[in-house]
Protein backbone atom coordinates (compact mmCIF):
# COMPACT_ATOMS: atom_id res chain seq x y z
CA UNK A 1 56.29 -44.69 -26.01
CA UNK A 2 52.74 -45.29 -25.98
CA UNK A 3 53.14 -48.89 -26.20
CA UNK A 4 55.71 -48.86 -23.14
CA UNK A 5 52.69 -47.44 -21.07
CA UNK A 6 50.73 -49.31 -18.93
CA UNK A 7 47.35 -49.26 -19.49
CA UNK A 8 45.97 -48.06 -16.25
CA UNK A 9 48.05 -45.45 -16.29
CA UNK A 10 46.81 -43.71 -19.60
CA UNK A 11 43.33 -44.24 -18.78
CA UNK A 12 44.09 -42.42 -15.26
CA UNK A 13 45.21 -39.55 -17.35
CA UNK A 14 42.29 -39.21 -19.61
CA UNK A 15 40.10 -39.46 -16.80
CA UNK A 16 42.14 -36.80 -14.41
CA UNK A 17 43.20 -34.01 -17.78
CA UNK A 18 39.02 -34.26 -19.25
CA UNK A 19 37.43 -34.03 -15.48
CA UNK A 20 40.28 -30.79 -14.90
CA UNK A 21 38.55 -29.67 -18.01
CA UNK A 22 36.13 -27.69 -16.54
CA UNK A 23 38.14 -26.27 -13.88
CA UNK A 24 40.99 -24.84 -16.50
CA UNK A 25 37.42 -23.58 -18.23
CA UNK A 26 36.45 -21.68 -15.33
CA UNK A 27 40.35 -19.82 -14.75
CA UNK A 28 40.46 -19.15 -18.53
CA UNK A 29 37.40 -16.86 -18.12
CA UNK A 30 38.93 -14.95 -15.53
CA UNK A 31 40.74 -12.91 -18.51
CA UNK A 32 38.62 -14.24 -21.62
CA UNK A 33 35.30 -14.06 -22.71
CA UNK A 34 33.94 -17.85 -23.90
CA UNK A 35 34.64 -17.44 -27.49
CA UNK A 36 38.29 -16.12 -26.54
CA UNK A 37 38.56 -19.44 -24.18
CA UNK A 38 37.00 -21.67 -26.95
CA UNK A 39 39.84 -20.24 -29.73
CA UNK A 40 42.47 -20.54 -27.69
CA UNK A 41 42.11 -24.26 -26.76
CA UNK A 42 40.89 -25.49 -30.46
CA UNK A 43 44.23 -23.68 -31.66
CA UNK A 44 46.45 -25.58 -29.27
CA UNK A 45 44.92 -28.82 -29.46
CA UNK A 46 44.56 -28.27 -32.88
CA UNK A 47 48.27 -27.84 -33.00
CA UNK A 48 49.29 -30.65 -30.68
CA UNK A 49 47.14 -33.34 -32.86
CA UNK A 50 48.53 -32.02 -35.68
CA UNK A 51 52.64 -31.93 -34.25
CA UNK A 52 51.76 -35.93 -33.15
CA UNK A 53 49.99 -36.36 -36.02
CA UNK A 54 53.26 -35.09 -38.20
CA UNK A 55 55.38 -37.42 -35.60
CA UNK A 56 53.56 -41.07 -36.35
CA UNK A 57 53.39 -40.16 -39.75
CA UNK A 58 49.51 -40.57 -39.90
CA UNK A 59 48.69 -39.77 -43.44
CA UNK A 60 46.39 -37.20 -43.94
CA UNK A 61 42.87 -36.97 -45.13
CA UNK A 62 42.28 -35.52 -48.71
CA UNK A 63 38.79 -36.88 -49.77
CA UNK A 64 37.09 -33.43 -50.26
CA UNK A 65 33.88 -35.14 -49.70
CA UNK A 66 35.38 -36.55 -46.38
CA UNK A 67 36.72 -33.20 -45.30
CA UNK A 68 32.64 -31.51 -45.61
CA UNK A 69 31.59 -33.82 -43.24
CA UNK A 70 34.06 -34.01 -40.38
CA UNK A 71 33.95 -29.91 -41.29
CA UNK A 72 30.16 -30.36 -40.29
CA UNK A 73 30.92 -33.06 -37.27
CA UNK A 74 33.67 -31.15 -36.34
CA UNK A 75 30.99 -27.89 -35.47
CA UNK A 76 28.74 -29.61 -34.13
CA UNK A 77 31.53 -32.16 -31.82
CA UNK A 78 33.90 -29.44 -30.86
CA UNK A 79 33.47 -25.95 -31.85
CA UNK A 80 29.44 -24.87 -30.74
CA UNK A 81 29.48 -27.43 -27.87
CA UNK A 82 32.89 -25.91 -26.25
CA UNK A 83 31.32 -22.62 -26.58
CA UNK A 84 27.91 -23.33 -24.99
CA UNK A 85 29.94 -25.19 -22.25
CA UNK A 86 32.30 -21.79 -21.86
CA UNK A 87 29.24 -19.72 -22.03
CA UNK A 88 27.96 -21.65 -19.11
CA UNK A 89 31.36 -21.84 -16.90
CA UNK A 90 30.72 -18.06 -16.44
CA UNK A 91 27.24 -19.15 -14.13
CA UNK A 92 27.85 -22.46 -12.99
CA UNK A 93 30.55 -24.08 -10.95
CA UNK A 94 32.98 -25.75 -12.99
CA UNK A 95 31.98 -29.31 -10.87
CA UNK A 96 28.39 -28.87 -12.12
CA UNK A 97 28.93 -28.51 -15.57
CA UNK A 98 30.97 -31.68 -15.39
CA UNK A 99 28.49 -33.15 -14.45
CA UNK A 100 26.30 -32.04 -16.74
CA UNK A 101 29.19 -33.25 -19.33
CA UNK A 102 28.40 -36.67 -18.43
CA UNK A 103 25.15 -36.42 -19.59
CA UNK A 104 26.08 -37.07 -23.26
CA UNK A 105 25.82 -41.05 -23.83
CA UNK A 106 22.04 -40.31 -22.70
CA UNK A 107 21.91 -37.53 -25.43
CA UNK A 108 23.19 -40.14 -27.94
CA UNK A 109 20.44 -42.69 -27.26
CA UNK A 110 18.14 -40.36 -27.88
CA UNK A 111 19.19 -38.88 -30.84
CA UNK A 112 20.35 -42.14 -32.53
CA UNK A 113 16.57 -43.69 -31.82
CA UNK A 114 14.91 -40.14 -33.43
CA UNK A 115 17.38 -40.28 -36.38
CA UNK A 116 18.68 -44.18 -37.28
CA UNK A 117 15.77 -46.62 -38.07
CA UNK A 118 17.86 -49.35 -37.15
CA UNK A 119 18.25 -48.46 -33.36
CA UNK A 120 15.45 -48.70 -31.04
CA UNK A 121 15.39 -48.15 -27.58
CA UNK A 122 15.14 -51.50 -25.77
CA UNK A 123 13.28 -51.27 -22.42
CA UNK A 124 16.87 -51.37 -20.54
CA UNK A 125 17.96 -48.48 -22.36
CA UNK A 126 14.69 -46.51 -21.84
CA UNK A 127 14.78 -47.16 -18.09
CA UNK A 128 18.48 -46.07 -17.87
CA UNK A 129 17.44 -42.45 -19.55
CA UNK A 130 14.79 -42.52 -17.67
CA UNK A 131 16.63 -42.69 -14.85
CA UNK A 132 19.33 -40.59 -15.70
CA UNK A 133 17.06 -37.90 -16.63
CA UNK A 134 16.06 -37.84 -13.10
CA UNK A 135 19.52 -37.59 -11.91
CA UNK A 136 19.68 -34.30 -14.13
CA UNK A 137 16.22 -33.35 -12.36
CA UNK A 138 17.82 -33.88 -8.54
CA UNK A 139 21.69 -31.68 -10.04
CA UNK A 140 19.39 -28.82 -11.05
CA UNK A 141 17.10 -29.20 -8.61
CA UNK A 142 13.66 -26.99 -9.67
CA UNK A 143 11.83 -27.14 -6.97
CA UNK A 144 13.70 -23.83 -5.58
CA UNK A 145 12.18 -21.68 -7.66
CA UNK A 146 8.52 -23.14 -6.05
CA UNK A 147 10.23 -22.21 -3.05
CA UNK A 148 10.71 -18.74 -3.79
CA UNK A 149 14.34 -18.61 -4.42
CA UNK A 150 16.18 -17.18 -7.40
CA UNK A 151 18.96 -19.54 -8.17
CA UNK A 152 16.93 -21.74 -10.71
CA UNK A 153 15.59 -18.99 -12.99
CA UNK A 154 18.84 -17.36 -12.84
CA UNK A 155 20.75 -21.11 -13.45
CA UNK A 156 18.17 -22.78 -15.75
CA UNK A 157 19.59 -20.81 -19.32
CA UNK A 158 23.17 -22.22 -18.17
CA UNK A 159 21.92 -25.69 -17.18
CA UNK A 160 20.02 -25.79 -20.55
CA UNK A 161 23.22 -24.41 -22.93
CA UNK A 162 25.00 -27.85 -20.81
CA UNK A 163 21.92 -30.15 -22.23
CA UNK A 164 22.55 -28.43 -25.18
CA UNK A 165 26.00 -28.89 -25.64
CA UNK A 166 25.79 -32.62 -24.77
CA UNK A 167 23.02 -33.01 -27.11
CA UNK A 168 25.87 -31.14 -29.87
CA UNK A 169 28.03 -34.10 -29.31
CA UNK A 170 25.02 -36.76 -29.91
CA UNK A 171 24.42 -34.89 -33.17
CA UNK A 172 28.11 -35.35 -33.86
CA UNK A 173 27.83 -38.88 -33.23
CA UNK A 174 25.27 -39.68 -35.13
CA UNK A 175 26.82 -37.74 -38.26
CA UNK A 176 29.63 -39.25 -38.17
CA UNK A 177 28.23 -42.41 -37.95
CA UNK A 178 26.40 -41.98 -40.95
CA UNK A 179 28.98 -40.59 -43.28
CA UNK A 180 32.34 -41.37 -41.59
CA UNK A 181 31.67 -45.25 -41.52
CA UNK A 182 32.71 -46.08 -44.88
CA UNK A 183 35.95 -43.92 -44.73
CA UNK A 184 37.98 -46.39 -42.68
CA UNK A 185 40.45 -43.83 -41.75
CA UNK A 186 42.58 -44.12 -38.73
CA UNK A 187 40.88 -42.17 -35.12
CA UNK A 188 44.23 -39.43 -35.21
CA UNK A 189 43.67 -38.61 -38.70
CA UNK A 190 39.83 -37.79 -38.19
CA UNK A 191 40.36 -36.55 -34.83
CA UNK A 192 43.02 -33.96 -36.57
CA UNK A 193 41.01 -32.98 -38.87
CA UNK A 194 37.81 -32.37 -37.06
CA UNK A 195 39.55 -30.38 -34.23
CA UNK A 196 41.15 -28.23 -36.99
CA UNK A 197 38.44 -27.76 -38.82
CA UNK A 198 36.24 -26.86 -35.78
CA UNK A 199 38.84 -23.85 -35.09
CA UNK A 200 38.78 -23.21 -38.51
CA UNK A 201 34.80 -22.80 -38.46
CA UNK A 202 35.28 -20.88 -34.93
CA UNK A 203 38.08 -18.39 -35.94
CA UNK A 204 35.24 -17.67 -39.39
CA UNK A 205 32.78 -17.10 -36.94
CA UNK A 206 34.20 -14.77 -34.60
CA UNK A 207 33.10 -11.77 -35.21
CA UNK A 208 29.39 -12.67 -34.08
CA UNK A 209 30.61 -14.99 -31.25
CA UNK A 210 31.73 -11.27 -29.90
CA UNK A 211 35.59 -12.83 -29.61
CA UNK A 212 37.45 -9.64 -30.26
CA UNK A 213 34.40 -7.36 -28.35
CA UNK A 214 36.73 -7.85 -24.95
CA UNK A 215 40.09 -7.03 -24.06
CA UNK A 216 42.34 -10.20 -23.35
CA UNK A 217 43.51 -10.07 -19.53
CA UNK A 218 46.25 -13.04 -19.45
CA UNK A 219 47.91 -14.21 -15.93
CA UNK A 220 49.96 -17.38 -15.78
CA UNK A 221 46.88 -19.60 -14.00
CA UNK A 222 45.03 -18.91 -17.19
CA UNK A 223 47.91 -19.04 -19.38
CA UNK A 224 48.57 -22.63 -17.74
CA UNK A 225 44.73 -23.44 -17.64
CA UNK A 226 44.62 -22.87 -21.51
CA UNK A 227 47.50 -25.14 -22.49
CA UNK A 228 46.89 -27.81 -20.47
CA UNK A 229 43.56 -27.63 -21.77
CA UNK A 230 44.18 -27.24 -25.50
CA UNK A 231 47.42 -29.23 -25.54
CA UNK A 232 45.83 -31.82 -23.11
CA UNK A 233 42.41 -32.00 -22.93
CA UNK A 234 41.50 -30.85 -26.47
CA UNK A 235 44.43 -32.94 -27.84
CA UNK A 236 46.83 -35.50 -26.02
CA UNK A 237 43.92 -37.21 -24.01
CA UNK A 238 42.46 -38.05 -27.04
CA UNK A 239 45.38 -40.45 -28.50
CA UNK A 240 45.62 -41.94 -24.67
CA UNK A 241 42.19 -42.85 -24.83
CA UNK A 242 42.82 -44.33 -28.36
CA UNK A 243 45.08 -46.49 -26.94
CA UNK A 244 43.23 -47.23 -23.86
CA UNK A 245 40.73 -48.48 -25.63
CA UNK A 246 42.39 -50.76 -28.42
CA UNK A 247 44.26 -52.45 -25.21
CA UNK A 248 41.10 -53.06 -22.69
CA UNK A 249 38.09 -52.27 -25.55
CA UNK A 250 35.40 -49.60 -25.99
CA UNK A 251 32.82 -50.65 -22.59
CA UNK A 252 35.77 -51.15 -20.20
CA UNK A 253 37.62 -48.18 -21.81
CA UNK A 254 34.17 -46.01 -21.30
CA UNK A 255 34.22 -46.18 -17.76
CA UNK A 256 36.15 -42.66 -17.64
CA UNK A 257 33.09 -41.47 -17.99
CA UNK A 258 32.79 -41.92 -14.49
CA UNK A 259 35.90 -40.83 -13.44
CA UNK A 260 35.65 -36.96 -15.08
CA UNK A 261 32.80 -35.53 -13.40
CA UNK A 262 34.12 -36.80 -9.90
CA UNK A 263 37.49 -35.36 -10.59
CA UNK A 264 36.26 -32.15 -12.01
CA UNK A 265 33.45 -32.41 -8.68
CA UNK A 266 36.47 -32.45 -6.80
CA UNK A 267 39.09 -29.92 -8.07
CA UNK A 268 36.34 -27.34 -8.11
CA UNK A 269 35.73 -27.72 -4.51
CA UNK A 270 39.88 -27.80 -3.58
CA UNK A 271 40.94 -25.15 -5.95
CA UNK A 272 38.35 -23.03 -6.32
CA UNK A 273 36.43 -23.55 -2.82
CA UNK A 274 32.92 -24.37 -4.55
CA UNK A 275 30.51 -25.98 -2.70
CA UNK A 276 28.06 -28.81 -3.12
CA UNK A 277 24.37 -29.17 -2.03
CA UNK A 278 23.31 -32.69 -1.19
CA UNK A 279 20.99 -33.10 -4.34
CA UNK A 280 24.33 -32.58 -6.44
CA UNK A 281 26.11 -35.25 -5.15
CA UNK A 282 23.07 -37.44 -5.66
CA UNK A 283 21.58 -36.69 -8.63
CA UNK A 284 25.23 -37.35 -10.00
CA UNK A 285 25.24 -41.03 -8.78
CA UNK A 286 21.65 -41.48 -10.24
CA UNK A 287 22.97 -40.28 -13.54
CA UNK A 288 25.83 -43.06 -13.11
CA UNK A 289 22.98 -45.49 -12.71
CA UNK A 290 21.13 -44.75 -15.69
CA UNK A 291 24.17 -44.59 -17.65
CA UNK A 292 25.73 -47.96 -16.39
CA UNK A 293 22.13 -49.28 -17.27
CA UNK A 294 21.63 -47.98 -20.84
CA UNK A 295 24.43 -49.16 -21.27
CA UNK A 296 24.66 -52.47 -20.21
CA UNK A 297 27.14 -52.34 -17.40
CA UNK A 298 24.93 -53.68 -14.33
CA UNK A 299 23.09 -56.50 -16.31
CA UNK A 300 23.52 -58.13 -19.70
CA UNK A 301 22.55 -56.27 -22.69
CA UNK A 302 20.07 -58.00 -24.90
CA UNK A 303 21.13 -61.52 -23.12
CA UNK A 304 24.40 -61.43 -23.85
CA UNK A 305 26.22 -62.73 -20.61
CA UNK A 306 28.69 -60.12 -18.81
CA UNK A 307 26.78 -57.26 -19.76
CA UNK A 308 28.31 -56.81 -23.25
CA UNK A 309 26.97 -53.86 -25.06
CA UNK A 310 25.74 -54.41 -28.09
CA UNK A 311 24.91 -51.38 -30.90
CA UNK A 312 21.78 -52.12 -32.69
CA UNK A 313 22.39 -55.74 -34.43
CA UNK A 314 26.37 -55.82 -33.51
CA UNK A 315 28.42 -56.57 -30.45
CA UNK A 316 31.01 -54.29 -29.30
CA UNK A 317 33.78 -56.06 -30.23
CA UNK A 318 32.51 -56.06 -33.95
CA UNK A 319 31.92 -52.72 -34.17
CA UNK A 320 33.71 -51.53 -37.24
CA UNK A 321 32.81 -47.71 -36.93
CA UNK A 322 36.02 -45.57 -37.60
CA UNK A 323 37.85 -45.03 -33.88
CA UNK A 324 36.93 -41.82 -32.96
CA UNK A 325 37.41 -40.29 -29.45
CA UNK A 326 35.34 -38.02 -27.59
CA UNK A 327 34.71 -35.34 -26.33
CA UNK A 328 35.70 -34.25 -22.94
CA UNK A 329 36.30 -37.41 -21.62
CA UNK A 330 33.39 -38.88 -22.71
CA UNK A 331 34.15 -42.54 -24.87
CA UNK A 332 30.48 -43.03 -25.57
CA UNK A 333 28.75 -45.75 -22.90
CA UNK A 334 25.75 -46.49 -24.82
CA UNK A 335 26.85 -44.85 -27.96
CA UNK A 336 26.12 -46.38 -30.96
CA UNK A 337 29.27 -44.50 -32.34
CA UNK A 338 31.80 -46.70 -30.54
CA UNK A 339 34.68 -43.77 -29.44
CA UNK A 340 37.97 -45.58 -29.75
């Protein structure tokens, strides 16, 4: 079916189910408490990956040694960064933490320069985080609290548990870059087993993530909101932007990056009546410009004509990494772990 698809239309799904992401987020925690909200959508994305994975006959992983690591990417790409985002729905506006969201292919320069030898930070990619840090700087916007107000002392532990979710999925990256290389294995069959291992891990960890401390209070907006967002967004996207990206390749493929944070921007303002001040709005579109510079988009990369990322010493389009998708809508512009 997937091949009968046009491309365009796929890509418009992953962009439109990952930027709803945050608003389903913000509805589930109308009867849930973040760890409740984080369970419910690793189960049933765990579940769809798994029913799709049963229905293309992916074979499964069984390298023990294999299974510790995506158990320890899995953690650090799904399960803790999910929660800090939940934790953080219940302060911010759902459009804000989107944005916040897109945030992670500057996380995964950073990281990947501190931990891999063999990637430096060229002084396009510097100026991009630079950059994009700044855009973070004008969305949270700290000069309130010189002005007296409130808002930023009270904000600042939710805009910090966004940074440090983002900065959860960099880790990921990396890891998996390191030990999932060599596998080879196909993107469903890690993808399977890291989101069932991260609700695995969660489900162990429950009892100090204070899951069963609240009483459940379901409605059908937040029954709705959770499957659409564990059977969509923490499952189905992720084979659409598989094949999104072995039809138009990893950079053009990564420009949903772009699309999520406007859509979730959006939907948060129609559905749930939030509001935007103007440094929002900008410091979002300053992000985009640091990202779409570290990562090659508005100039060649290192030369190469048609701004054509390359990772380290290769080009995009000999990347051999395992195709792994990402989180949240995010395929990685910039990443040296090319998300496919």
């Amino acid at each position: 079916m997937l091949d009968r698809t046009p491309t365009w239309v796929l890509f418009s799904l992953s962009g439109l189910v990952w930027g709803a992401s945050f608003l389903f987020i913000k509805i589930g925690l109308g009867g849930m408490d973040p760890a409740q909200v984080v369970l419910a959508r690793l189960g049933l994305g765990a579940l769809a990956l798994v029913l799709v994975a049963a229905l293309t006959h992916t074979p499964r992983i069984t390298d023990v040694r294999l299974i510790g690591h995506l158990v320890v990417a899995g953690f650090f790409w799904a399960g803790l960064p999910l929660l800090l985002f939940a934790w953080a729905g219940q302060y911010l506006p759902s459009g804000i933490s989107a944005i916040f969201n897109a945030t992670t292919p500057l996380m995964t320069l950073l990281i990947t320069a501190l931990v891999l030898p063999d990637e430096r930070l060229g002084a396009d990619r510097v100026t991009g985080v630079v950059i994009g840090a700044g855009g973070i700087v004008l969305v949270a916007a700290p000069w309130r609290l010189l002005g007296g107000s409130a808002d930023f002392a009270q904000l600042a532990p939710a805009y910090l548990a966004c940074l440090a979710a983002t900065t959860c999925y960099a880790i990921a990256f990396t890891y998996i870059r390191r030990f999932v290389r060599p596998a080879g294995h196909g993107s469903l069959a890690v993808t399977t087993t890291q989101i069932v291992a991260a609700f695995v891990v969660m489900l162990l960890l429950s009892p100090l993530t204070g899951a069963w401390t609240r009483p459940v209070s379901l409605s059908v907006p937040i029954v709705v909101s959770l499957v659409l967002l564990g059977v969509f967004g923490t499952g189905l996207a992720y084979v659409w932007n598989m094949r999104t990206i072995e039809t138009w390749g990893p950079v053009r493929a990564s420009m949903v990056t772009y699309v999520t944070p406007i859509v979730g921007v959006v939907l948060g303002m129609v559905v749930l009546g939030e509001s935007l001040t103007w440094n929002e709005p900008v410091g979002m579109l300053v992000t985009f410009v640091g990202i779409a510079l570290a990562q090659g988009i508005l100039a060649g990369v290192h030369g190469v004509p048609g701004g054509r990322l390359r990772v380290g010493a290769e080009e995009a389009a000999d990347v051999v990494l395992p195709p792994v998708p990402c989180p949240d809508g995010v395929s990685g512009p910039g990443s040296p772990l090319r998300c496919r």
